[in-house]
Protein backbone atom coordinates (compact mmCIF):
# COMPACT_ATOMS: atom_id res chain seq x y z
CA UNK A 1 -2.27 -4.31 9.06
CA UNK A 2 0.94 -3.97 7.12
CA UNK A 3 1.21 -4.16 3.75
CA UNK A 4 1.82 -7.28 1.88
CA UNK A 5 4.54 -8.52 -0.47
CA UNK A 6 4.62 -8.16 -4.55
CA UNK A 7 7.42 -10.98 -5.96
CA UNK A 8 7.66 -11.36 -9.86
CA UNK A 9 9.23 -14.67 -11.49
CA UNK A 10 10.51 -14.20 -14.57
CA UNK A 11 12.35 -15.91 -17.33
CA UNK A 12 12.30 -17.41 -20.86
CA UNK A 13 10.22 -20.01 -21.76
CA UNK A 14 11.00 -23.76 -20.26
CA UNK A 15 13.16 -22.26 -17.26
CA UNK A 16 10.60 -23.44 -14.85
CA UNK A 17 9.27 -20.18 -12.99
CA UNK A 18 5.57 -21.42 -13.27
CA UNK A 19 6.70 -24.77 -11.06
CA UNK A 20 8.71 -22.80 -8.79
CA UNK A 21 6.11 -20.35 -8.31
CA UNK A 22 4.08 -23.09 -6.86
CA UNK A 23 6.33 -24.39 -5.11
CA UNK A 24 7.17 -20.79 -3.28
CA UNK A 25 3.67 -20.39 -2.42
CA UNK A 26 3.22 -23.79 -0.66
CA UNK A 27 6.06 -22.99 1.10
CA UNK A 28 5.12 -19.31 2.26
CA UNK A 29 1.83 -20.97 2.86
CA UNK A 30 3.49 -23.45 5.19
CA UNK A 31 4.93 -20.22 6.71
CA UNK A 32 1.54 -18.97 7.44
CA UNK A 33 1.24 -16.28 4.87
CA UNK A 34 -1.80 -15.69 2.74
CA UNK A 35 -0.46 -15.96 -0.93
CA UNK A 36 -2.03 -15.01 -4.02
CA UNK A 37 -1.17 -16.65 -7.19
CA UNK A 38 -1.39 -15.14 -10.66
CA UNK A 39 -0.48 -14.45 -14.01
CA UNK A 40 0.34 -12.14 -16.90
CA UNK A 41 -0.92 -10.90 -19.36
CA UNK A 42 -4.01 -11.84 -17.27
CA UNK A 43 -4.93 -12.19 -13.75
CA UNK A 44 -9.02 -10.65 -13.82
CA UNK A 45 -11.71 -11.42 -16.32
CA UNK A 46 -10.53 -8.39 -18.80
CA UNK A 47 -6.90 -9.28 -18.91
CA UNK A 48 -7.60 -12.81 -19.55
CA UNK A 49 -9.64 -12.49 -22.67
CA UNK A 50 -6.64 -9.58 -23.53
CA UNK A 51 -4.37 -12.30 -23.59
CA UNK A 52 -6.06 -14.65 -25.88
CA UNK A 53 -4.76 -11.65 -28.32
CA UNK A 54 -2.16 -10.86 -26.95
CA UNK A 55 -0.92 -14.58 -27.59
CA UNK A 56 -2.34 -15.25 -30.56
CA UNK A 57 -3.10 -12.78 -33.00
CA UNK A 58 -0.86 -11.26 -35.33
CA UNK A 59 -0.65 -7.13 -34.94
CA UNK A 60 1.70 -4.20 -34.81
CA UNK A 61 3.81 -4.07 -32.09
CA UNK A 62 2.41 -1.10 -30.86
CA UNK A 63 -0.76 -2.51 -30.26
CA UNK A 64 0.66 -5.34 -28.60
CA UNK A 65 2.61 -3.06 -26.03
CA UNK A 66 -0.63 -1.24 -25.42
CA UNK A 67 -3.02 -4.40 -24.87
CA UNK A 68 -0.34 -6.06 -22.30
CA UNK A 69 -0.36 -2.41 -20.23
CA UNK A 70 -4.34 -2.33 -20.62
CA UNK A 71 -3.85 -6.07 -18.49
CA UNK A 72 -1.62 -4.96 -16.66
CA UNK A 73 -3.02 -1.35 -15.85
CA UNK A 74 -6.61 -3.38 -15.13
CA UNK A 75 -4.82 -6.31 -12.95
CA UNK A 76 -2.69 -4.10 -10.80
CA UNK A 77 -5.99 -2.00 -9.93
CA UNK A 78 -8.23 -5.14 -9.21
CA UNK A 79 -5.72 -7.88 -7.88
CA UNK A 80 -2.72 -6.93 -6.89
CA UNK A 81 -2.87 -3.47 -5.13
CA UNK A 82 -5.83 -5.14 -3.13
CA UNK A 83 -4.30 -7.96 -2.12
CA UNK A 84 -1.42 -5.83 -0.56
CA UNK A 85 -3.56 -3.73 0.84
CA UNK A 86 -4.80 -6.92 3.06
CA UNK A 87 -1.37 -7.89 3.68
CA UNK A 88 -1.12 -11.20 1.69
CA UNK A 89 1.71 -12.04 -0.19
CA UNK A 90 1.00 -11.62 -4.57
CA UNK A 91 3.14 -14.34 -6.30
CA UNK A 92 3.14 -12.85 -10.51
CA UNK A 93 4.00 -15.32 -12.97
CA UNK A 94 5.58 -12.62 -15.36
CA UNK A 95 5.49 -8.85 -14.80
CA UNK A 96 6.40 -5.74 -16.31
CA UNK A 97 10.46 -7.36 -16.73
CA UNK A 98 8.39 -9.43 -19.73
CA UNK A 99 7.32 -6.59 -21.43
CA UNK A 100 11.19 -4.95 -21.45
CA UNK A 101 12.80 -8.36 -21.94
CA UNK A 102 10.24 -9.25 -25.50
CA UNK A 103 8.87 -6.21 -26.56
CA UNK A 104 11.91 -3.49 -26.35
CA UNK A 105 15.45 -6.03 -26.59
CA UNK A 106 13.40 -9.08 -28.70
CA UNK A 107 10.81 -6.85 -30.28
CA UNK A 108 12.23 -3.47 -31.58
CA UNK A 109 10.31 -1.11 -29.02
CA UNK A 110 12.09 1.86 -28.08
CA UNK A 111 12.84 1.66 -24.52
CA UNK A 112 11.77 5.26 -23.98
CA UNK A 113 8.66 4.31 -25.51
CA UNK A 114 7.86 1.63 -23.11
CA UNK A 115 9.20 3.66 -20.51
CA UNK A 116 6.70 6.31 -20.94
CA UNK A 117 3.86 3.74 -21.42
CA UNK A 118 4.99 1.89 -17.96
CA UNK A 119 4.78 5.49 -16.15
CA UNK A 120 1.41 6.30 -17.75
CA UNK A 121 -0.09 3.26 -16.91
CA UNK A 122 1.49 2.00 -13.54
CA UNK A 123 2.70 4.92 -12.38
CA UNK A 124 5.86 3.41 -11.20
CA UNK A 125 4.17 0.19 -9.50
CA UNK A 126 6.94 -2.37 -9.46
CA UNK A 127 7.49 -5.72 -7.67
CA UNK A 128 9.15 -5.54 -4.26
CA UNK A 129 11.17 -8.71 -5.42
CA UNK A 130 12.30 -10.64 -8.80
CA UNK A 131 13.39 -13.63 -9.12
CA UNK A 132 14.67 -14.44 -12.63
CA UNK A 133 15.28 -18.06 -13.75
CA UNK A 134 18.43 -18.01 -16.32
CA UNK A 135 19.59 -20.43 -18.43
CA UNK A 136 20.75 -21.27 -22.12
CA UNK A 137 18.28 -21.00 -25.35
CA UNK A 138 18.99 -24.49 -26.24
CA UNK A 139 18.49 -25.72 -23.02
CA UNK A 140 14.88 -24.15 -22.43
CA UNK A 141 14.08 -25.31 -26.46
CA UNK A 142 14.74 -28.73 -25.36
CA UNK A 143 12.95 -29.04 -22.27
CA UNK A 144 10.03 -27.38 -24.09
CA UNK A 145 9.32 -30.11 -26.50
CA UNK A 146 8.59 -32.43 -23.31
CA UNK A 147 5.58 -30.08 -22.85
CA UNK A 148 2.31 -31.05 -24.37
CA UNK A 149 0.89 -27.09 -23.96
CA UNK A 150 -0.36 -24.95 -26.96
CA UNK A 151 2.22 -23.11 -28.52
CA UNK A 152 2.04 -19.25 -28.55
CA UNK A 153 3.17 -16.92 -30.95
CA UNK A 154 6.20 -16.10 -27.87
CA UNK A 155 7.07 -19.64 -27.96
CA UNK A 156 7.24 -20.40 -31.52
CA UNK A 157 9.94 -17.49 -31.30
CA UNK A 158 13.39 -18.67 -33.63
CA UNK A 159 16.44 -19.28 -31.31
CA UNK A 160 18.11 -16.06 -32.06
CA UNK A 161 15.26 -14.49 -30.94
CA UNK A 162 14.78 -15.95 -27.83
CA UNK A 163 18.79 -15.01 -27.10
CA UNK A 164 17.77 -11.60 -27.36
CA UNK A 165 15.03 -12.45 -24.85
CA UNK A 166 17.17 -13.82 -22.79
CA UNK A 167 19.66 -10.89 -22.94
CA UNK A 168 17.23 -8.60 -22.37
CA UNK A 169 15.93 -10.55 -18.77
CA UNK A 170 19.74 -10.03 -18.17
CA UNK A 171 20.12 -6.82 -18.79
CA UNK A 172 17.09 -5.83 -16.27
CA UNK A 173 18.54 -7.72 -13.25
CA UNK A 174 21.95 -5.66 -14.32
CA UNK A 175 20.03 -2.35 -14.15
CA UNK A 176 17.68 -3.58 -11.17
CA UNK A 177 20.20 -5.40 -8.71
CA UNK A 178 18.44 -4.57 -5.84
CA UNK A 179 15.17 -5.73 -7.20
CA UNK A 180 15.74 -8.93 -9.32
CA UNK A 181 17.72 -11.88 -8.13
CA UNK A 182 19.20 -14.26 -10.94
CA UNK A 183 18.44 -17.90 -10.00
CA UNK A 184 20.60 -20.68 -12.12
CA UNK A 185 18.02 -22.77 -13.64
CA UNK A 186 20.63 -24.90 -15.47
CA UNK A 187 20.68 -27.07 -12.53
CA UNK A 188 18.25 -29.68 -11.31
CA UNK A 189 14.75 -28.87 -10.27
CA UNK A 190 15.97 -29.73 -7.02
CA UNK A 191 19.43 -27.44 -6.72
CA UNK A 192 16.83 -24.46 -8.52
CA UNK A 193 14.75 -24.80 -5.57
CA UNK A 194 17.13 -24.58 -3.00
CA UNK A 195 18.25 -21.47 -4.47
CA UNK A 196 14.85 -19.96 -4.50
CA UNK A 197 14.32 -21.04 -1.22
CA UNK A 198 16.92 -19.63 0.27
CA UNK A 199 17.18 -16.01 -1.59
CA UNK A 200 13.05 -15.99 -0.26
CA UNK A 201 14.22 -16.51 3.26
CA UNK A 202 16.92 -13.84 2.95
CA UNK A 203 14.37 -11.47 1.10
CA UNK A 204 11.46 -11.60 3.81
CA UNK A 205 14.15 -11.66 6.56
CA UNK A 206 15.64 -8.52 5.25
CA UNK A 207 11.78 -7.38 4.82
CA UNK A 208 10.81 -8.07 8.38
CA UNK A 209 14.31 -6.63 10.10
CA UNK A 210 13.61 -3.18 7.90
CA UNK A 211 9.99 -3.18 9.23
């Protein structure tokens, strides 16, 4: 059995990669794959009641770095790596990018420091493919407040801060081309899709012509 396939969406808040997520994994369903949705921080038992902190309590941001890789260490071990192993496809709503994108550019973390937490803990473990939904601050703000979801500390971030986010997503697809693929969320859900539709097909065909 060959191995399966990791994918990552990533992206500031309101740029849709939860709804596209879904909507990749009915359509690799469709294409007879055996998909496995999940999430970060969480994804098992552990990493789920992590994230309840993780969210919502105030604390250092050391301790904040280390909790996320705890979920992350604990989620790659019991989901992820698994589910490869059996040759389904793992669909990630946020991934390691997160951590770079709010904790080193938005939060103040050394990037070295991360760096040597992300080799201590995953040893290297990265998607296969990322797909990062882009779009302006103000844009994402306002389709945010047509969401009736609980607000996280991430969330309630000030604009500025989220432009730093933002920046930081960007500059991880421009030191990971290979990896990440930018998708314009700007447009309509519709145009979005079609782009993540089609950079899918051109991923797994690549995938399957390299195999």
């Amino acid at each position: 059995m060959s191995r399966g396939f990791f994918i990552s969406f990533e992206g500031i808040d309101g740029a849709g990669k939860t709804s596209h997520l879904l909507a990749a994994a009915n359509f690799l369903e469709q294409q007879g794959y055996s998909v496995v949705k999940t999430r970060e921080p969480g994804g098992t038992d552990l990493a789920e009641q992590l994230r309840q902190l993780i969210l919502h309590q105030t604390m250092q941001l050391e301790t904040e770095a280390l909790l996320l890789y705890a979920a992350r260490c604990q989620h790659v071990h019991e989901v992820i790596k698994p589910a490869l192993k059996a040759g389904k496809v793992v669909l990630c709503d946020r991934f390691e990018d997160s951590s770079f994108a709010y904790q080193v550019h938005a939060g103040g973390l050394t990037y070295s420091k991360l760096q040597q937490l992300s080799e201590w803990a995953l040893n290297r473990f990265e998607p296969d493919c990322t797909f990062l939904f882009d779009l302006p601050v103000q844009l994402a703000l306002t389709r945010r407040t047509h969401r009736h979801s609980v607000v996280d500390k991430f969330e309630n971030r000030s604009e500025s801060l989220m432009q730093q986010v933002r920046q930081g997503f960007l500059e991880q697809a421009k030191n990971h081309p290979q990896r990440i693929r930018v998708i314009q969320a700007s447009l309509s859900e519709h145009e979005v899709w079609q782009q993540v539709q089609a950079e899918l097909l051109q991923w797994i065909g690549s995938q399957k012509s390299c195999g």
